[in-house]
Protein backbone atom coordinates (compact mmCIF):
# COMPACT_ATOMS: atom_id res chain seq x y z
CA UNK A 1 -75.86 -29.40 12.73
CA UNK A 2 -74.20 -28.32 9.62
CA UNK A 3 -71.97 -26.10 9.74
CA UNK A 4 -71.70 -23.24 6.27
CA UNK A 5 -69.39 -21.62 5.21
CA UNK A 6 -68.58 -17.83 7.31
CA UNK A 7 -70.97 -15.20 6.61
CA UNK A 8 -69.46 -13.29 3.89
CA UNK A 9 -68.97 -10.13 5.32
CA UNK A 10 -67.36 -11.57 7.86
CA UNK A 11 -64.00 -11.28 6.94
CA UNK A 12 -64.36 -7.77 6.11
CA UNK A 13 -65.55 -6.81 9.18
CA UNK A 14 -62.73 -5.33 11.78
CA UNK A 15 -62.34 -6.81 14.88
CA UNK A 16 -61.45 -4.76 17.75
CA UNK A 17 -58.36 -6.26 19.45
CA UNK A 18 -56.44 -4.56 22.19
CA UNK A 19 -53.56 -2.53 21.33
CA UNK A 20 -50.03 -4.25 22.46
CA UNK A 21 -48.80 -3.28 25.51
CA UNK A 22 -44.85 -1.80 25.29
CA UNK A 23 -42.91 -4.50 27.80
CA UNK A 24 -41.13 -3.11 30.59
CA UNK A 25 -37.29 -2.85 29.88
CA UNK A 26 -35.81 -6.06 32.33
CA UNK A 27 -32.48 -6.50 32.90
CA UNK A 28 -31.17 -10.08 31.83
CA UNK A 29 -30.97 -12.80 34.68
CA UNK A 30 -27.67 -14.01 35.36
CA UNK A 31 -27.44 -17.33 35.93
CA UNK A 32 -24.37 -19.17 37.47
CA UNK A 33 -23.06 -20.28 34.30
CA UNK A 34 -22.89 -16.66 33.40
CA UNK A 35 -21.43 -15.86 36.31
CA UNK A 36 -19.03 -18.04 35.82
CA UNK A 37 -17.99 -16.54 32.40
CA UNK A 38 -17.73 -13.13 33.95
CA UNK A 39 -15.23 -14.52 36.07
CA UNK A 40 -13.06 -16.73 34.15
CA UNK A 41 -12.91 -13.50 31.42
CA UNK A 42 -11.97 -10.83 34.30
CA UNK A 43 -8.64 -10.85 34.07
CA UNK A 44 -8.12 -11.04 30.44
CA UNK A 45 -10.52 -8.04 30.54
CA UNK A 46 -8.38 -6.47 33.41
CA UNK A 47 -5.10 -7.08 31.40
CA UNK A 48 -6.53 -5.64 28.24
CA UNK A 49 -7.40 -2.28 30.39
CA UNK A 50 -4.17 -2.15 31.83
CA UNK A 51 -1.86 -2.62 29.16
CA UNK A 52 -3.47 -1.49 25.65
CA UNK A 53 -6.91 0.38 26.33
CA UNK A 54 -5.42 2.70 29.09
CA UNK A 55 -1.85 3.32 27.42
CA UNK A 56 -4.05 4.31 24.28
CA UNK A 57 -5.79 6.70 26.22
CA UNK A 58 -2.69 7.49 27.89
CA UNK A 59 -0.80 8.27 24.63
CA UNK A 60 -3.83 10.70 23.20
CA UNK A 61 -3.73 12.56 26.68
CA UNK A 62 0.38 13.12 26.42
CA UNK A 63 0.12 14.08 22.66
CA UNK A 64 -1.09 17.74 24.52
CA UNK A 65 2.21 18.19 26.87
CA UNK A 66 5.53 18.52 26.62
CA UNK A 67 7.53 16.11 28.96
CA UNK A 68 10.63 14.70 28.59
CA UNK A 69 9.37 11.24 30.61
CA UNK A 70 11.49 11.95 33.40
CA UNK A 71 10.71 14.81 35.73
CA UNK A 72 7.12 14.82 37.13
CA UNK A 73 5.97 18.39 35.95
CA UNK A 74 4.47 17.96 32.51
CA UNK A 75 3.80 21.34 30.01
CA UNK A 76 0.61 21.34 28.32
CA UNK A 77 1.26 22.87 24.97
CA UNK A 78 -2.01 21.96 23.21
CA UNK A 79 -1.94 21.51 19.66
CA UNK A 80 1.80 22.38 19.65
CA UNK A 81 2.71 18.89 18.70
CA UNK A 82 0.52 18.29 15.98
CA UNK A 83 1.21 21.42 14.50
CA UNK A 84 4.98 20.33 14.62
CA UNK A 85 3.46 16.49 13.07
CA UNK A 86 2.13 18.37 9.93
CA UNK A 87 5.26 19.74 9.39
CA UNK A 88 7.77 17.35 9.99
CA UNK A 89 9.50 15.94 7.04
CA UNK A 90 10.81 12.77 8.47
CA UNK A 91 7.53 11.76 9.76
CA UNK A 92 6.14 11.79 6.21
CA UNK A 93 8.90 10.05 4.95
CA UNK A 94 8.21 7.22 7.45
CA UNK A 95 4.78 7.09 6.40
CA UNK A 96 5.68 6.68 2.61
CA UNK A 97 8.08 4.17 3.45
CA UNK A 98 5.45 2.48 5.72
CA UNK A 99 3.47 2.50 2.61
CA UNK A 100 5.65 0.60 0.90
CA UNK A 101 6.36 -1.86 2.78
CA UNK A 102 2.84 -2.34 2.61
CA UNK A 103 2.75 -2.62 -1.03
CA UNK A 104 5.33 -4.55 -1.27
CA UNK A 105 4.68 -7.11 1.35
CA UNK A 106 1.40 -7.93 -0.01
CA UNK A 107 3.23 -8.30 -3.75
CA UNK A 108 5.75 -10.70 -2.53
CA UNK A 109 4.10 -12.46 0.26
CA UNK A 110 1.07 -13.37 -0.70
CA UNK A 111 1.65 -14.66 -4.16
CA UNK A 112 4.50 -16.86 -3.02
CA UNK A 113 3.25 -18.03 0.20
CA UNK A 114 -0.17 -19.55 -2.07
CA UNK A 115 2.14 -20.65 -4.35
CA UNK A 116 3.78 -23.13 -1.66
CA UNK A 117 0.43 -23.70 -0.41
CA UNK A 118 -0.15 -25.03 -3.80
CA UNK A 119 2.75 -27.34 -3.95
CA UNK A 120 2.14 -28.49 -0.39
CA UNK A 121 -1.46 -29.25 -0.71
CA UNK A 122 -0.75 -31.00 -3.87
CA UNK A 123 2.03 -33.39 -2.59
CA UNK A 124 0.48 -33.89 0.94
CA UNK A 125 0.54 -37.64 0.54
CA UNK A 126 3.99 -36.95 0.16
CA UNK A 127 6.49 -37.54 3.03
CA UNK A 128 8.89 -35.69 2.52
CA UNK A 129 6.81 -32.59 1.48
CA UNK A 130 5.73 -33.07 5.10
CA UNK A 131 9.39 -32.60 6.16
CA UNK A 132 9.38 -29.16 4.03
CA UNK A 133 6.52 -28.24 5.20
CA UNK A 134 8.54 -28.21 8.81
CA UNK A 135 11.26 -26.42 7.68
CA UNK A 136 9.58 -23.80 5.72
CA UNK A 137 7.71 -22.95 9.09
CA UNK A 138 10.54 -22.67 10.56
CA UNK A 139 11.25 -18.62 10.38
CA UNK A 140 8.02 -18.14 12.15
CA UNK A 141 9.29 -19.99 14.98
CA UNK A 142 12.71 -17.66 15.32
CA UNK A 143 12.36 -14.28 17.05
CA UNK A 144 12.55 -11.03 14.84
CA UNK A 145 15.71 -9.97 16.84
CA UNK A 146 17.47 -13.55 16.08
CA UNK A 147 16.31 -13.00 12.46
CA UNK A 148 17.68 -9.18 12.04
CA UNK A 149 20.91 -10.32 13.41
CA UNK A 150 21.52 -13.04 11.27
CA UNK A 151 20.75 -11.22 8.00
CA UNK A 152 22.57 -8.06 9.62
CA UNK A 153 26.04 -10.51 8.77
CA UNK A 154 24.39 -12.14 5.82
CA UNK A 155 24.19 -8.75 4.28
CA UNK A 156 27.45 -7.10 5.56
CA UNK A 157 29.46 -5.37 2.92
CA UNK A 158 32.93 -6.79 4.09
CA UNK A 159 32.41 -10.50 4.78
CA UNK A 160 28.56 -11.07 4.73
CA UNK A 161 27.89 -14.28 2.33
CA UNK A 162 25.24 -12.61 -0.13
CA UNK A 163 28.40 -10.46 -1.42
CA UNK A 164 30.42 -13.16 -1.37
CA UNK A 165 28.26 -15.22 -3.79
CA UNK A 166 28.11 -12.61 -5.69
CA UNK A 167 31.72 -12.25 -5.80
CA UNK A 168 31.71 -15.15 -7.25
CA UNK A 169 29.87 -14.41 -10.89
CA UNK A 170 32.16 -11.11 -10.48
CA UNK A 171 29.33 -8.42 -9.23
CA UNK A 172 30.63 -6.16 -7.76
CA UNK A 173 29.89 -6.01 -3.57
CA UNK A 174 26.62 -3.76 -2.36
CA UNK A 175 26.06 -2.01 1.00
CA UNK A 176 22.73 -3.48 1.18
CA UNK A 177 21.85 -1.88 4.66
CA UNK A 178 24.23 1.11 4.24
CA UNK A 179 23.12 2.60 1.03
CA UNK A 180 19.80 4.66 0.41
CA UNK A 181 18.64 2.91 -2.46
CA UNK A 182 18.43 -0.74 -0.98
CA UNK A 183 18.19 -0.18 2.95
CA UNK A 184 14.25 -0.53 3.12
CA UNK A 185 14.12 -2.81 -0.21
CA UNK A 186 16.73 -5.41 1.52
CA UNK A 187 14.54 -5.32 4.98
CA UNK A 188 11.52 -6.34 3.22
CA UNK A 189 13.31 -8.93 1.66
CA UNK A 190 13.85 -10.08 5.11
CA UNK A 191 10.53 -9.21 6.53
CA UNK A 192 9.25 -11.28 4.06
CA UNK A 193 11.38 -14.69 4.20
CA UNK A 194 9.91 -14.44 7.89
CA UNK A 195 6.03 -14.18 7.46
CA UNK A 196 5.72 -16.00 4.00
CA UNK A 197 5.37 -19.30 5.99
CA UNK A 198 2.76 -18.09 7.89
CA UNK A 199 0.69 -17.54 4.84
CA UNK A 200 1.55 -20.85 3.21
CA UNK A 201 0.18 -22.51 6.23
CA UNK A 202 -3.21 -20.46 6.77
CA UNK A 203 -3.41 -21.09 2.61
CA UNK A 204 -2.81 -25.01 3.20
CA UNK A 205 -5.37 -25.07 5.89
CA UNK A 206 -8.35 -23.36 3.29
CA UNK A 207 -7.09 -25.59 0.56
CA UNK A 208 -7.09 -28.94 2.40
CA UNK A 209 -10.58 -27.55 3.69
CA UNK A 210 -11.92 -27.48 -0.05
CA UNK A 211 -14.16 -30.58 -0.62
CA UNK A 212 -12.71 -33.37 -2.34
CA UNK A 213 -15.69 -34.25 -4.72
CA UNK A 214 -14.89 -30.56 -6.05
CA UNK A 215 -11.51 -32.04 -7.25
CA UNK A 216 -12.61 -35.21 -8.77
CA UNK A 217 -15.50 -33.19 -10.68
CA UNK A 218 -13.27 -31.07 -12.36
CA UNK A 219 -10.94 -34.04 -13.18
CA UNK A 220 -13.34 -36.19 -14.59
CA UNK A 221 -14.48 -32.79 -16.79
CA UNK A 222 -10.65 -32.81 -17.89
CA UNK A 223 -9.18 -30.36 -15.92
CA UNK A 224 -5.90 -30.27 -15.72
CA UNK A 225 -4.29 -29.55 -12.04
CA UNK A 226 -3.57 -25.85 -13.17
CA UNK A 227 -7.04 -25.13 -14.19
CA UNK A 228 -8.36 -26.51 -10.80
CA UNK A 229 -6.10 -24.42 -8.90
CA UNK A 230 -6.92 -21.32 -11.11
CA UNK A 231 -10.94 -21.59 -11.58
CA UNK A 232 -11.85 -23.64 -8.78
CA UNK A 233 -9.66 -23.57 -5.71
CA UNK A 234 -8.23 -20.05 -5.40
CA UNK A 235 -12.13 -18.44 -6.27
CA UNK A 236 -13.29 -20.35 -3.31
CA UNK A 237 -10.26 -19.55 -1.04
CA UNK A 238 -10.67 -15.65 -1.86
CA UNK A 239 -11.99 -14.98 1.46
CA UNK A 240 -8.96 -16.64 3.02
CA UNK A 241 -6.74 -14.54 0.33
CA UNK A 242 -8.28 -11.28 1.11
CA UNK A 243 -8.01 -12.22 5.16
CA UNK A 244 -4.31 -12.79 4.33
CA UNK A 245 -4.13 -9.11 2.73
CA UNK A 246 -5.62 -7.14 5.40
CA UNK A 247 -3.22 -9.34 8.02
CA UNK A 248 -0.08 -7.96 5.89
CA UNK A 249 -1.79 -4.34 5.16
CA UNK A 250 -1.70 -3.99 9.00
CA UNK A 251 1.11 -5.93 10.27
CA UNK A 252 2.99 -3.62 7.75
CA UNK A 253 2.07 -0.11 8.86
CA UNK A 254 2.74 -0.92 12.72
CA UNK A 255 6.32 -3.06 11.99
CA UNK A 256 8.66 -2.23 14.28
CA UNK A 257 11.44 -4.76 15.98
CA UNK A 258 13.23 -6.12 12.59
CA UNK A 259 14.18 -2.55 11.03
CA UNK A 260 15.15 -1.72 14.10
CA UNK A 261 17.71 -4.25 14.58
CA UNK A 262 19.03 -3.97 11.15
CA UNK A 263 19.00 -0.70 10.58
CA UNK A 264 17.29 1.94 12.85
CA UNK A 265 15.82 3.45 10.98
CA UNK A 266 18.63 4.03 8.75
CA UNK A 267 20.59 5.12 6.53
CA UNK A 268 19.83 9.10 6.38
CA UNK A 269 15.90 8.02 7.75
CA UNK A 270 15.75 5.85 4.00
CA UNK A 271 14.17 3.12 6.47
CA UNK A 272 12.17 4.88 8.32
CA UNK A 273 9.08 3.86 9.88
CA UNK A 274 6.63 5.27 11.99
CA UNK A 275 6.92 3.10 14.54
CA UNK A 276 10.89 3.69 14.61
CA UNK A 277 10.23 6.91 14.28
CA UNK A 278 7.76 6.96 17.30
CA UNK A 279 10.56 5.05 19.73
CA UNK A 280 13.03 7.60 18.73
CA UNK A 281 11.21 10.54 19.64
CA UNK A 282 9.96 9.36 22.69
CA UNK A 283 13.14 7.50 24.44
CA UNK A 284 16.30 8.45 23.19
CA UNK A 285 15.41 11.82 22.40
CA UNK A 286 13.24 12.33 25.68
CA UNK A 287 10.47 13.90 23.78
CA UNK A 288 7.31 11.80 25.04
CA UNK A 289 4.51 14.23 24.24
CA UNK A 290 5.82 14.82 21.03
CA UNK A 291 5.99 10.55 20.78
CA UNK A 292 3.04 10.12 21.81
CA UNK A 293 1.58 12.45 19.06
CA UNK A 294 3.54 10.29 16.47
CA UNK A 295 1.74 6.81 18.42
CA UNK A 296 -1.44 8.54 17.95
CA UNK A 297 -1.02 9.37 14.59
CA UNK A 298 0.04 5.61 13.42
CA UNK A 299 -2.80 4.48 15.77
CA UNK A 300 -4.99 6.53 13.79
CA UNK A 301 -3.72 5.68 10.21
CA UNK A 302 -3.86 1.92 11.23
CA UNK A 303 -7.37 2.38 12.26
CA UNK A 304 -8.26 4.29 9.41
CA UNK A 305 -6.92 2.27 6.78
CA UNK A 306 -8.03 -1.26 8.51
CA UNK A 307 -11.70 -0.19 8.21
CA UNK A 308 -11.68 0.45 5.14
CA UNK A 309 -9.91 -2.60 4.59
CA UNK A 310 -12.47 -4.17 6.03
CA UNK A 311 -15.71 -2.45 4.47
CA UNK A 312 -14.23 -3.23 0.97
CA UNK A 313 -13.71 -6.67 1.71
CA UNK A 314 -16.73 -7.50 4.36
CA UNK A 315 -18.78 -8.89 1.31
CA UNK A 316 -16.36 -11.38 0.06
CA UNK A 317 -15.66 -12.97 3.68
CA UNK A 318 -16.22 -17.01 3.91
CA UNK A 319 -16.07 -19.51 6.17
CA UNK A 320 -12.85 -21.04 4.98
């Protein structure tokens, strides 16, 4: 029996099929190894309540009250505090400088951390590079109290040894932490000897991760090891680059332990920082509600300023 070819107006004809049924709503079956999971993440999840999502909660909650942290009666004074926020000088002067250390953390930092990366990546066959690559790291390895003490006599106006080398090409001596002008320069100076090897190393790691026939392309084009660096390897580490931005955009805006160690904040609030600012206000002065207001504002301002971070950059992210 032959079979033809399907009646013509076959394929125009409709066909009456059932409509879909809408499947009930299930919940997902655990199985043991997701039990498991559960488990093993509990107290991470626990410890991440206790200690950062409930003392954020905490802190917006307190912002309301007056309460010097001490006695157990607490006044609720409603938007008392913020009110005071909006109007308080020194709290906008620690948010311009906190701006600027942004600024200028990702201007010195960045640059000169990818420019070791550079030199590192390019000697790697190179032993002693390797040893310098162990003793640059090794500020990220010293605490930021240790490190604010030692430049706190480094840059001492009597007997610290950056005035004495300059004493010795006859400049005259500077009160580096003690004057205005060059308290909050000088601590980002020091902020960024510390976190410039950090940098360098995450730029190594997306350098070295670069595939080698990329390299030996360009070189048998005749590109020199400038050009490759310029118009091949830092376009295809820009993710990485970008990454390392938003790291110093936010590890700027919530510094804290190194300014106060050096400085306090000081001199005449010229080092201010929201952060030092926040401690202030909330411990030695006793005024917790009105500290907490100042955590929620620099919780909100890091937020803020992170996601937008993050939108502008969230189409140039790679895998490197």
């Amino acid at each position: 029996m032959r079979v033809g070819n399907p009646h013509p107006l076959r394929k125009h004809m409709q066909i009456n099929k059932p409509y879909p049924t809408l499947k009930r709503w299930r919940l997902p079956r655990y199985s043991e190894k997701t039990f498991a999971v559960m488990l093993f993440l509990a107290p991470s999840v626990l410890l991440l309540g206790m200690y950062v999502i409930y003392p954020i909660m905490d802190a917006f909650r307190l912002s309301f009250f007056r309460w010097n942290g001490l006695t157990a009666d607490a006044t609720l004074v409603g938007l008392a505090n913020w009110r005071r926020l909006l109007t308080d000088m020194v709290f906008w002067q620690a948010l311009r400088n906190n701006l600027v250390v942004v600024a200028l953390s990702i201007v010195i930092q960045i640059p000169i951390g990818l420019a070791l990366a550079v030199v590192l990546e390019r000697g790697r066959h190179l032993p002693f590079l390797r040893v310098l690559k162990t003793i640059y790291f090794f500020p990220m390895l010293m605490s930021a109290v240790a490190i604010g003490i030692l430049f706190k006599y480094i840059f001492d106006p009597t007997f610290g040894l950056v005035n004495q080398l300059l004493a010795l090409v006859n400049i005259p001596a500077q009160s580096w932490l003690g004057d205005p002008r060059l308290a909050l320069l000088t601590v980002v100076i020091v902020i960024s000897w510390q976190f410039i090897p950090f940098y360098m190393m995450l730029f190594v790691a997306a350098l070295t991760s670069i595939a080698p026939e990329l390299r030996d392309a360009a070189r048998i084009d005749g590109a020199t090891h400038s050009k490759y660096y310029l118009y091949i390897a830092v376009p295809l580490i820009s993710g990485t680059i970008r990454t390392a931005i938003i790291l110093a955009l936010i590890g700027s805006l919530k510094y804290f332990d190194l300014i106060w160690v050096m400085t306090e904040g000081g001199p005449n609030h010229a080092s201010e920082l929201m952060a030092t600012y926040m401690y202030k206000k909330a411990f030695p002065s006793f005024e917790v509600g009105y500290g907490s207001t100042i955590a929620v504002a620099l919780f909100v301002v890091v937020m803020v300023i992170s996601l937008i971070a993050l939108q502008l950059t969230r189409r140039y992210e790679t895998d490197v």
